[in-house]
Protein backbone atom coordinates (compact mmCIF):
# COMPACT_ATOMS: atom_id res chain seq x y z
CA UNK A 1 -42.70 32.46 -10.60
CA UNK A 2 -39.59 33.52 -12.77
CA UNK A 3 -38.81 36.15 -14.31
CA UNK A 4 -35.69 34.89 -16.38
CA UNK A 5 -35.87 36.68 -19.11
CA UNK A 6 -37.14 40.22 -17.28
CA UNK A 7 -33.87 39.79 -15.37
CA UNK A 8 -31.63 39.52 -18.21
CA UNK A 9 -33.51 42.09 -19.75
CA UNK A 10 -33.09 44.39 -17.08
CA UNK A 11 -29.53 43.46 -16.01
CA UNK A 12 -28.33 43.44 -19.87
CA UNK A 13 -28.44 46.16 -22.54
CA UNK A 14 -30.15 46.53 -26.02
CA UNK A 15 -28.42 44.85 -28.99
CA UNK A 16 -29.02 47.26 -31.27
CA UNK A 17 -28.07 45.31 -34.36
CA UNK A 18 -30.07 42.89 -33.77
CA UNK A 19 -33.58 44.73 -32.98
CA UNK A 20 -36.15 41.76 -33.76
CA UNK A 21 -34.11 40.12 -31.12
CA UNK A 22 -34.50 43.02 -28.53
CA UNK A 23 -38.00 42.92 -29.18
CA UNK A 24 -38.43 39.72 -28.83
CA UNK A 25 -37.02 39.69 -25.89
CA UNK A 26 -38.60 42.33 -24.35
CA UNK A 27 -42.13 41.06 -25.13
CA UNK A 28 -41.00 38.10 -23.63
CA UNK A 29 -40.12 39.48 -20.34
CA UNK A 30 -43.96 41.51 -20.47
CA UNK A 31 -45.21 38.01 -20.54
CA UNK A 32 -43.63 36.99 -17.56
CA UNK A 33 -44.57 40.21 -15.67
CA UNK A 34 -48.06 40.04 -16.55
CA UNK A 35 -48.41 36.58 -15.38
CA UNK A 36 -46.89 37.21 -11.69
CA UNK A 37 -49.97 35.62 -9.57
CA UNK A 38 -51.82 38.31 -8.04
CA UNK A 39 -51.33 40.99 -10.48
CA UNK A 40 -54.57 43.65 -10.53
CA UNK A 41 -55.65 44.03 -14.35
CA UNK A 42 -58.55 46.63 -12.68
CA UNK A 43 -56.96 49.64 -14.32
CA UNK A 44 -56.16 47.82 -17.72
CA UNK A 45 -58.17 46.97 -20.73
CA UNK A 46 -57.50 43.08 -19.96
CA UNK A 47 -59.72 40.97 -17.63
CA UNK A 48 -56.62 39.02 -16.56
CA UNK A 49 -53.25 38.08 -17.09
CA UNK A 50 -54.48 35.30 -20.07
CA UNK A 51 -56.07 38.07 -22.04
CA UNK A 52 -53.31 39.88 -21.52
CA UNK A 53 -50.82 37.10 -22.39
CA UNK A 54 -53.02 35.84 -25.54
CA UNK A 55 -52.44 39.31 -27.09
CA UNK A 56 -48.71 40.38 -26.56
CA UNK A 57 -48.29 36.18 -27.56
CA UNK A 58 -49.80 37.58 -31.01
CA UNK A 59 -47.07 39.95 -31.35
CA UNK A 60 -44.55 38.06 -29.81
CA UNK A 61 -45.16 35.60 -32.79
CA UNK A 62 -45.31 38.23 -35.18
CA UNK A 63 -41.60 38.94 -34.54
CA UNK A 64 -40.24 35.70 -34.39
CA UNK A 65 -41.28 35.30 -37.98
CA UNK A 66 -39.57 38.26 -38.28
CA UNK A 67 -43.13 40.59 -39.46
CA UNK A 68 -43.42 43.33 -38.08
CA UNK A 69 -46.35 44.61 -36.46
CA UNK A 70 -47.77 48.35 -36.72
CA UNK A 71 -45.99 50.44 -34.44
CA UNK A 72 -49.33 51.53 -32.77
CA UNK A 73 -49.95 47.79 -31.73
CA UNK A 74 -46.98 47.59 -29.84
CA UNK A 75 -46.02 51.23 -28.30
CA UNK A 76 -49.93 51.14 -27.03
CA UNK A 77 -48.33 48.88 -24.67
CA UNK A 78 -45.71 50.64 -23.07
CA UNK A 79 -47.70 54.12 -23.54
CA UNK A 80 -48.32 56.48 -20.70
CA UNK A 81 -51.81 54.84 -19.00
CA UNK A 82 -51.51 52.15 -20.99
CA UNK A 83 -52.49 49.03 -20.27
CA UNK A 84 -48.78 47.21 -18.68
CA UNK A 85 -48.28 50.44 -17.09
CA UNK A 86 -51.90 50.57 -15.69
CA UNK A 87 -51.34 46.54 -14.41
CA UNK A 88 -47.76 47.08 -13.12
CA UNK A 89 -48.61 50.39 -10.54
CA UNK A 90 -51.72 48.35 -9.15
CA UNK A 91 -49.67 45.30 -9.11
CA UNK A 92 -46.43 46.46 -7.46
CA UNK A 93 -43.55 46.31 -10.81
CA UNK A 94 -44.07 49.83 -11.32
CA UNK A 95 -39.69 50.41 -11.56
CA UNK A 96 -39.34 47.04 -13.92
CA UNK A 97 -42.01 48.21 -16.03
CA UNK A 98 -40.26 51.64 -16.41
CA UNK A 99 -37.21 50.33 -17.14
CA UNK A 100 -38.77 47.76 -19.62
CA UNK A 101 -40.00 50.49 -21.43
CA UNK A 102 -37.35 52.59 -21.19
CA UNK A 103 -35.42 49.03 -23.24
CA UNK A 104 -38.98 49.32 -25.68
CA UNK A 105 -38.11 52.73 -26.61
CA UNK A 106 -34.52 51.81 -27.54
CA UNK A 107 -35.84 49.20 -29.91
CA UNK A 108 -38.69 51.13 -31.44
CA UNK A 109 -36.56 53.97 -32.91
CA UNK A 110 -34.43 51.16 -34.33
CA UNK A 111 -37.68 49.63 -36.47
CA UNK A 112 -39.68 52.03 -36.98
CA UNK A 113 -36.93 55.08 -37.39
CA UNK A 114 -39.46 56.92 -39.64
CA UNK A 115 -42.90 57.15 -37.21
């Protein structure tokens, strides 16, 4: 499996002038993660890495068209317990995860600068 885009993401910074990029980006690279074969959704609200994929996809298309979703759909994501962090400590990307967020949290006070 590759994770092209989780790389770059990882190995690259945050253009913050171009935030709909960032995020696009980023949501991209939680795709990838969540559909590493073998990952254990146990912990998370998804049965499985489709589920999983289906909805971020939904967001992920969102921003393309440059729309932007409420700020509680996305963060939920990258929350505490939530459900990538939940998949990527019983699946073994606990550090990319972190840092993927820590890139998420960089792009969210760029878009929504007022929540």
């Amino acid at each position: 499996m590759k994770l092209d885009r989780t790389k770059e993401l990882l190995h690259g910074s945050i253009n913050e002038l171009e935030p709909y990029e960032a995020l696009v980006h980023i949501l991209e690279s939680v795709i990838e993660l969540v559909k590493i074969p073998g990952n254990d959704f146990c912990w998370s609200y998804w049965e499985n890495s489709d589920e999983a994929a289906r909805e971020i996809t939904k967001l992920l298309t969102m921003v393309k068209s440059y729309t932007l979703p409420e700020r509680v759909e996305v963060s939920v994501l990258f929350a505490p317990t939530g459900p990538l962090q939940e998949v990527s400590l019983s699946s073994g990307w606990a550090k990319p995860f972190l840092k993927v967020a820590e890139k998420y949290d960089q792009v969210e006070k760029l878009l929504w600068p007022n929540s």
